[in-house]
N, C-alpha and C. Protein backbone atom coordinates (compact mmCIF):
# COMPACT_ATOMS: atom_id res chain seq x y z
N UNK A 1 0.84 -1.19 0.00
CA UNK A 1 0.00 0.00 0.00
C UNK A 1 0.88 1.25 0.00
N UNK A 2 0.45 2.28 -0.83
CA UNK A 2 1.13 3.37 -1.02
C UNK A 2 1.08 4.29 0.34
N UNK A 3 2.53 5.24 0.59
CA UNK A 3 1.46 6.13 1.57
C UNK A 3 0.99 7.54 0.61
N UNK A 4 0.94 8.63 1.51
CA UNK A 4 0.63 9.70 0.83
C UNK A 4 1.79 10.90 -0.27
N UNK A 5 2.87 10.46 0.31
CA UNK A 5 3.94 10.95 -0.05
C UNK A 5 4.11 9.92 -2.03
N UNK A 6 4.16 8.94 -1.66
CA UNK A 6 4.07 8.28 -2.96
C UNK A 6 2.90 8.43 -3.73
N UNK A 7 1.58 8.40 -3.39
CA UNK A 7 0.56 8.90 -3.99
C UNK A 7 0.65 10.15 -4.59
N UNK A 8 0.88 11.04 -3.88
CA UNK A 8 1.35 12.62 -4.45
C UNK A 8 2.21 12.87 -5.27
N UNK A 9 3.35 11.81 -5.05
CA UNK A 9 4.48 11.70 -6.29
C UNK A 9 4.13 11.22 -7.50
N UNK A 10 3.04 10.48 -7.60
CA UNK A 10 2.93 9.61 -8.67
C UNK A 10 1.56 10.36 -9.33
N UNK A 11 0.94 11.31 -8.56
CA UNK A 11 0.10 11.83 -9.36
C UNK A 11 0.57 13.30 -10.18
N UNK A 12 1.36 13.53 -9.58
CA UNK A 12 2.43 14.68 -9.83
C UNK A 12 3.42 14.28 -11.10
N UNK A 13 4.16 13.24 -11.26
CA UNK A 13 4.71 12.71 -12.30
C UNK A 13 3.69 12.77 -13.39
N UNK A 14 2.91 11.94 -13.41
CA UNK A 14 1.66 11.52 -14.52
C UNK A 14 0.79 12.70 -15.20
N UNK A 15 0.69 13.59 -13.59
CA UNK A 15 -0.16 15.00 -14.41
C UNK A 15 1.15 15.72 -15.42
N UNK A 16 2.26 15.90 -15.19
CA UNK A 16 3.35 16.31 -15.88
C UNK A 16 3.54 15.61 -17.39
N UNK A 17 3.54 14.51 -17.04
CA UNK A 17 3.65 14.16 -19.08
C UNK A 17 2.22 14.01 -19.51
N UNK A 18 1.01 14.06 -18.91
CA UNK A 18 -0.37 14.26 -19.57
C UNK A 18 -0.33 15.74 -20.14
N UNK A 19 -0.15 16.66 -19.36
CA UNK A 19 0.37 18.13 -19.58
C UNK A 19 0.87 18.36 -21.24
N UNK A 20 1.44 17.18 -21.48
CA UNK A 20 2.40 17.11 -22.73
C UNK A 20 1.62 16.60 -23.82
N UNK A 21 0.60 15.80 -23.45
CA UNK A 21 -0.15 15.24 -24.61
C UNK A 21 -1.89 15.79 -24.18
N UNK A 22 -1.88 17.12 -24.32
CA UNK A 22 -3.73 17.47 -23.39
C UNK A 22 -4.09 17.92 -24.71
N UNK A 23 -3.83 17.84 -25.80
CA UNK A 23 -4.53 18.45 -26.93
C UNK A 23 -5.16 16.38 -27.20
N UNK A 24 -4.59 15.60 -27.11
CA UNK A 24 -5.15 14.02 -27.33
C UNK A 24 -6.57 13.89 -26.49
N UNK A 25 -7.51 13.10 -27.29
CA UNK A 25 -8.23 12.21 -26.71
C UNK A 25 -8.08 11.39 -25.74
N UNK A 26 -9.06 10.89 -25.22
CA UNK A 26 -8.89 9.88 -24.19
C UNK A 26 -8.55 8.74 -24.73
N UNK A 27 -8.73 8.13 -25.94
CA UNK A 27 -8.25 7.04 -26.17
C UNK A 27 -6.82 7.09 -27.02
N UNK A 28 -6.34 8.28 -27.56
CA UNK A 28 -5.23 8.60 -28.16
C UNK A 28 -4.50 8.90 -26.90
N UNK A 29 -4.86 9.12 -25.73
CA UNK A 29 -3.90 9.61 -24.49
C UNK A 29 -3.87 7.76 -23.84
N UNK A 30 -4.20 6.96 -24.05
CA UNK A 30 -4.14 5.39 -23.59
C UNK A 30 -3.47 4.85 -23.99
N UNK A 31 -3.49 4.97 -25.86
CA UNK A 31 -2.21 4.55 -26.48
C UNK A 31 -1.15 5.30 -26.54
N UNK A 32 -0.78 6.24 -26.03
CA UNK A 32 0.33 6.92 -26.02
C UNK A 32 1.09 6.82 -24.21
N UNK A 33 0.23 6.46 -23.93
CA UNK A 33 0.51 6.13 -22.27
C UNK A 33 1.26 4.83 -21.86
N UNK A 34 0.82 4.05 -22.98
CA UNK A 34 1.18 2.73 -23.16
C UNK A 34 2.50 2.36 -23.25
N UNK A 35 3.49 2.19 -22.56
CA UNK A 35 4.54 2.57 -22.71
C UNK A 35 5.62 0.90 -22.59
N UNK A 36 5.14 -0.10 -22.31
CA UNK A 36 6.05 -1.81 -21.96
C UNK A 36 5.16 -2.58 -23.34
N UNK A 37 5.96 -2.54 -23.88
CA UNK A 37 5.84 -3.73 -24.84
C UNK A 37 5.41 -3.12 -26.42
N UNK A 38 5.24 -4.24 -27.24
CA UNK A 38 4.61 -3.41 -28.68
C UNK A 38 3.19 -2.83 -28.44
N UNK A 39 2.50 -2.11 -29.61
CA UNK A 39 1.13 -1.38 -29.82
C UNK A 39 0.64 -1.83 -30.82
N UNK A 40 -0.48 -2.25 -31.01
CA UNK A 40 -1.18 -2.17 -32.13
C UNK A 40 -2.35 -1.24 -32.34
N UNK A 41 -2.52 -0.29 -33.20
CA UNK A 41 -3.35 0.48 -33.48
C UNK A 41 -4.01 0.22 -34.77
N UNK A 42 -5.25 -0.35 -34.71
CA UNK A 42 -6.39 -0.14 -35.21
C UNK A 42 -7.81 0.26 -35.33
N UNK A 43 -7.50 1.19 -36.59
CA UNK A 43 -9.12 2.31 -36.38
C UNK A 43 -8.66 2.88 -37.62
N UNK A 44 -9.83 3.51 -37.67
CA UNK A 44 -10.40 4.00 -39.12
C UNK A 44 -10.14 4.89 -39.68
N UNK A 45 -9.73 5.42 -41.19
CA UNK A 45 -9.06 6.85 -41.77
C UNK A 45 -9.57 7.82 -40.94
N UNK A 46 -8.38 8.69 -40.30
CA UNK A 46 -8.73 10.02 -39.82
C UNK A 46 -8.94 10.07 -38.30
N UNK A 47 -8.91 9.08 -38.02
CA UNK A 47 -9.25 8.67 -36.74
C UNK A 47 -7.77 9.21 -35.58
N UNK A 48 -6.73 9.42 -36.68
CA UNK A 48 -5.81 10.18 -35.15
C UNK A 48 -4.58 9.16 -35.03
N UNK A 49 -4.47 8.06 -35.98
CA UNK A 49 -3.22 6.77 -36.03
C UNK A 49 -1.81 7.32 -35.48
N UNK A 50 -1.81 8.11 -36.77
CA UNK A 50 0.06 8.15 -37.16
C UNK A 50 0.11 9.45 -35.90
N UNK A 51 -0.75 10.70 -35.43
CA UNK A 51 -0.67 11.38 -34.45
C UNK A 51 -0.24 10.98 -33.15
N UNK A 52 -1.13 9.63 -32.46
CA UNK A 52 -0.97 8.41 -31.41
C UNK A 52 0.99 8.03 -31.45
N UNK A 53 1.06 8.04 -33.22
CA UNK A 53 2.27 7.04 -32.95
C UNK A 53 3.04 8.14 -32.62
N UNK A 54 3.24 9.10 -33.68
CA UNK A 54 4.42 10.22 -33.07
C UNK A 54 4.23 11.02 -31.58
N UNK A 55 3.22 10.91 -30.98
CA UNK A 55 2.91 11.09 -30.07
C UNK A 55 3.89 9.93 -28.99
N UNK A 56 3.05 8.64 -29.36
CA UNK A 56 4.06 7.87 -28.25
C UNK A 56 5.44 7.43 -28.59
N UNK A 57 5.47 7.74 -29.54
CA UNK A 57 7.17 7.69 -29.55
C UNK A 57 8.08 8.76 -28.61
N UNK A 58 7.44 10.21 -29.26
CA UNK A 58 7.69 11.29 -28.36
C UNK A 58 7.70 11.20 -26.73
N UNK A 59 6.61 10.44 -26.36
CA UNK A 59 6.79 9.86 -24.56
C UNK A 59 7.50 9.66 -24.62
N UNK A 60 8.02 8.15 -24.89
CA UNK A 60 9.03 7.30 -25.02
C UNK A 60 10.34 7.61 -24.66
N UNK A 61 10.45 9.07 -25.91
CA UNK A 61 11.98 9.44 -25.90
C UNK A 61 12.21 10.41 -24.92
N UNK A 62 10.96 10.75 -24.44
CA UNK A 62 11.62 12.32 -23.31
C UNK A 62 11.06 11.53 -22.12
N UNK A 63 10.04 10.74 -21.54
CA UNK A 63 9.81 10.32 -20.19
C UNK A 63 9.81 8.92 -19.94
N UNK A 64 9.66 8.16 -21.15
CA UNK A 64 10.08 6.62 -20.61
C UNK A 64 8.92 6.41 -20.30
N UNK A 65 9.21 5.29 -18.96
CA UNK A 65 8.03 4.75 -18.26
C UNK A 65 7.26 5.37 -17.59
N UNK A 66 7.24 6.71 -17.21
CA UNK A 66 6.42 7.66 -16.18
C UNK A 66 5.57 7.67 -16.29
N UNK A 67 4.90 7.83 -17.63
CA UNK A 67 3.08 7.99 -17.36
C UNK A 67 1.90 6.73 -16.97
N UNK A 68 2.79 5.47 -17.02
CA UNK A 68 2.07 4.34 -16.32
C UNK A 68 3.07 3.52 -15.55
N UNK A 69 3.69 4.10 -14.90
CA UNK A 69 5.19 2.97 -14.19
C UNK A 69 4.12 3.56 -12.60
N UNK A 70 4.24 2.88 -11.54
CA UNK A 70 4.18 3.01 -10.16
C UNK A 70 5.10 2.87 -9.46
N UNK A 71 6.07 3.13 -10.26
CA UNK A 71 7.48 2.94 -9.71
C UNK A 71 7.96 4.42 -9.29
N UNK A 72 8.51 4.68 -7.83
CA UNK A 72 9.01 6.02 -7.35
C UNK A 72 10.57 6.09 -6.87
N UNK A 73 11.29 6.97 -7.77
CA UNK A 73 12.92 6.82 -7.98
C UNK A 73 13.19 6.46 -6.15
N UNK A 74 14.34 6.19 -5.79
CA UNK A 74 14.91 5.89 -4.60
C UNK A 74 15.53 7.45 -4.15
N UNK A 75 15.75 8.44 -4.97
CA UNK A 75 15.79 9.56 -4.34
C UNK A 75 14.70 10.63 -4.28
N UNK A 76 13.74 10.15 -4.58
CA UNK A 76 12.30 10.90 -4.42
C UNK A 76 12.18 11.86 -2.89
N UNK A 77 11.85 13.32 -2.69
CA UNK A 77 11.94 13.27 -2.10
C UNK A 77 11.00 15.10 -1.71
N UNK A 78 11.00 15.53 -0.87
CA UNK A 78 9.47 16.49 -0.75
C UNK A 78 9.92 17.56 -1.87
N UNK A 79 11.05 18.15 -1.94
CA UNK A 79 11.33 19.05 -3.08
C UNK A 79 11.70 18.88 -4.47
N UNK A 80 11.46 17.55 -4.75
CA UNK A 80 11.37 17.05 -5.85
C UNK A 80 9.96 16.83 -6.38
N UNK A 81 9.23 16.40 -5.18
CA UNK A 81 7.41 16.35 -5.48
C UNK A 81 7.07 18.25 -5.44
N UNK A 82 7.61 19.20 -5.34
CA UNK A 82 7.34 20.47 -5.02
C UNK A 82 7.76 20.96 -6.53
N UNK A 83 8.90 20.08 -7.00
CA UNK A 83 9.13 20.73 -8.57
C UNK A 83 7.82 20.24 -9.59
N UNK A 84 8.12 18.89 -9.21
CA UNK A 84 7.16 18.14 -10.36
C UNK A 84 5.25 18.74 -10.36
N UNK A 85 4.50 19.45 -8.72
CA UNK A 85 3.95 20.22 -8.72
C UNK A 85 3.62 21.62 -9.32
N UNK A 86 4.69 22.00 -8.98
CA UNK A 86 5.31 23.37 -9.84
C UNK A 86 4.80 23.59 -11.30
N UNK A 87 5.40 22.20 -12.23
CA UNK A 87 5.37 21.95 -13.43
C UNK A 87 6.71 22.41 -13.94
N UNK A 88 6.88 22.93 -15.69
CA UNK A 88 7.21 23.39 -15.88
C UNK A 88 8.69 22.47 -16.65
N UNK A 89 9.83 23.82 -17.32
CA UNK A 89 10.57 22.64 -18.02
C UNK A 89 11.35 21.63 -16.82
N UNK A 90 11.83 21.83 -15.38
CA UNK A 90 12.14 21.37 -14.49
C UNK A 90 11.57 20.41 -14.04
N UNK A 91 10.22 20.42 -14.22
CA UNK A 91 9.33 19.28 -14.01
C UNK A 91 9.08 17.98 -14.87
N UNK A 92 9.74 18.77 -16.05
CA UNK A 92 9.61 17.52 -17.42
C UNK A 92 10.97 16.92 -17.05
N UNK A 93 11.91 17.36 -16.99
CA UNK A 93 13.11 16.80 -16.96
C UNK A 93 13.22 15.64 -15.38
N UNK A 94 12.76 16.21 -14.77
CA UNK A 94 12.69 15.56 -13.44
C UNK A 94 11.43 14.28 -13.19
N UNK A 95 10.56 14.31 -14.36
CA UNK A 95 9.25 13.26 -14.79
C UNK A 95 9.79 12.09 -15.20
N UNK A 96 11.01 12.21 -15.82
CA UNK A 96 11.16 10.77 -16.77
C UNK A 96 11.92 9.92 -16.02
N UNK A 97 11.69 8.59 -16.56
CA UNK A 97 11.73 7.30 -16.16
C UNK A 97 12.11 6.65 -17.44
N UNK A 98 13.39 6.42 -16.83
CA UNK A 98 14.09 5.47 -18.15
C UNK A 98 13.41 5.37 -19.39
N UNK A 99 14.13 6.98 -20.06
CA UNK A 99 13.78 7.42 -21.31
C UNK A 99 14.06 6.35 -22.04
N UNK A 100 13.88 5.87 -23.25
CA UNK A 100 13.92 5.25 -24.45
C UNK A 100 15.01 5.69 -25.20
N UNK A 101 16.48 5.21 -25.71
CA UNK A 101 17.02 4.97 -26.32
C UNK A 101 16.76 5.35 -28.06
N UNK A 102 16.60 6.38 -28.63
CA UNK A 102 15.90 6.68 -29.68
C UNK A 102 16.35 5.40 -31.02
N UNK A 103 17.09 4.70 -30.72
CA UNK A 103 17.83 3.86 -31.84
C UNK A 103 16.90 2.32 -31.47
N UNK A 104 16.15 2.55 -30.13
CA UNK A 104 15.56 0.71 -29.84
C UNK A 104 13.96 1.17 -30.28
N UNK A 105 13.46 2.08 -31.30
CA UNK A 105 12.22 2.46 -31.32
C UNK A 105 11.73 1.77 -33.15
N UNK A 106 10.98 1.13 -33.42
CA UNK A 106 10.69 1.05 -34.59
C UNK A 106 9.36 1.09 -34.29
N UNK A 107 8.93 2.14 -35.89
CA UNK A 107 7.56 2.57 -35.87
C UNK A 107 6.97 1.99 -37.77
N UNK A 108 5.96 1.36 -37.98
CA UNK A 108 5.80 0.74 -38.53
C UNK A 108 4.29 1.27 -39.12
N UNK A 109 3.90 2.42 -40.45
CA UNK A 109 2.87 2.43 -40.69
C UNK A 109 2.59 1.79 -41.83
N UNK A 110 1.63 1.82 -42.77
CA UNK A 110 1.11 1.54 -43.78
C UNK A 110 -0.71 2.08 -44.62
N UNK A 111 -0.17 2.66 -45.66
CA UNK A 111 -1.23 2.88 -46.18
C UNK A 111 -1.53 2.47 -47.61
N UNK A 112 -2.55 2.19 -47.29
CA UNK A 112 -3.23 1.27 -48.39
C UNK A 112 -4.42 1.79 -49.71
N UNK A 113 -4.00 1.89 -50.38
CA UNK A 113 -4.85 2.44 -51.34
C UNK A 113 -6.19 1.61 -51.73
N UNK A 114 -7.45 2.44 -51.92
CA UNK A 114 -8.31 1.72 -51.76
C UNK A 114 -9.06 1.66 -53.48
């Protein structure tokens, strides 16, 4: 069980890279949140695809696991939850969680003429 200090951290992290994707939908903010393992996206012309993907790639490369990890760094600590509150570019930098490697990312579209 979490206490309050980790609760606050972790809602503080999460509101920080949502911050980053608030122009997305709720279901374009799910797949872009999605952050352990492959994605498959299917849905219909216009529907927001290739946006989702450069979108979660973009997580990927600037915050990693943060927007769904429950994981809280080992130096977490009240003025670090006071930045990530704050917001801001200090807050982005201080959000991420084992950013992504921009070279381990393959993105895979296709369009099909009808």
């Amino acid at each position: 069980m979490m206490n309050t200090f980790e609760q606050q951290y972790l809602a503080a992290r999460r509101a920080v890279v949502r911050a980053e994707f608030a122009d997305l939908n709720d279901r374009q903010i799910e797949a872009v949140m999605a952050t352990e393992g492959p994605l498959l996206i299917l849905a219909g012309a216009g529907s927001g695809k290739t946006t989702v993907l450069i979108n979660r790639i973009a997580n990927l490369l600037k915050y990693g696991r943060a927007g769904d990890s429950e994981e809280i760094p080992a130096d977490a600590d009240e003025e670090k939850l006071r930045i990530l509150q704050k917001g801001g570019e200090a807050a982005q930098k201080l959000a991420a969680l084992d950013p992504v490697a921009p070279w381990r990312i393959l993105a895979i579209t296709d369009r099909k003429s009808v």
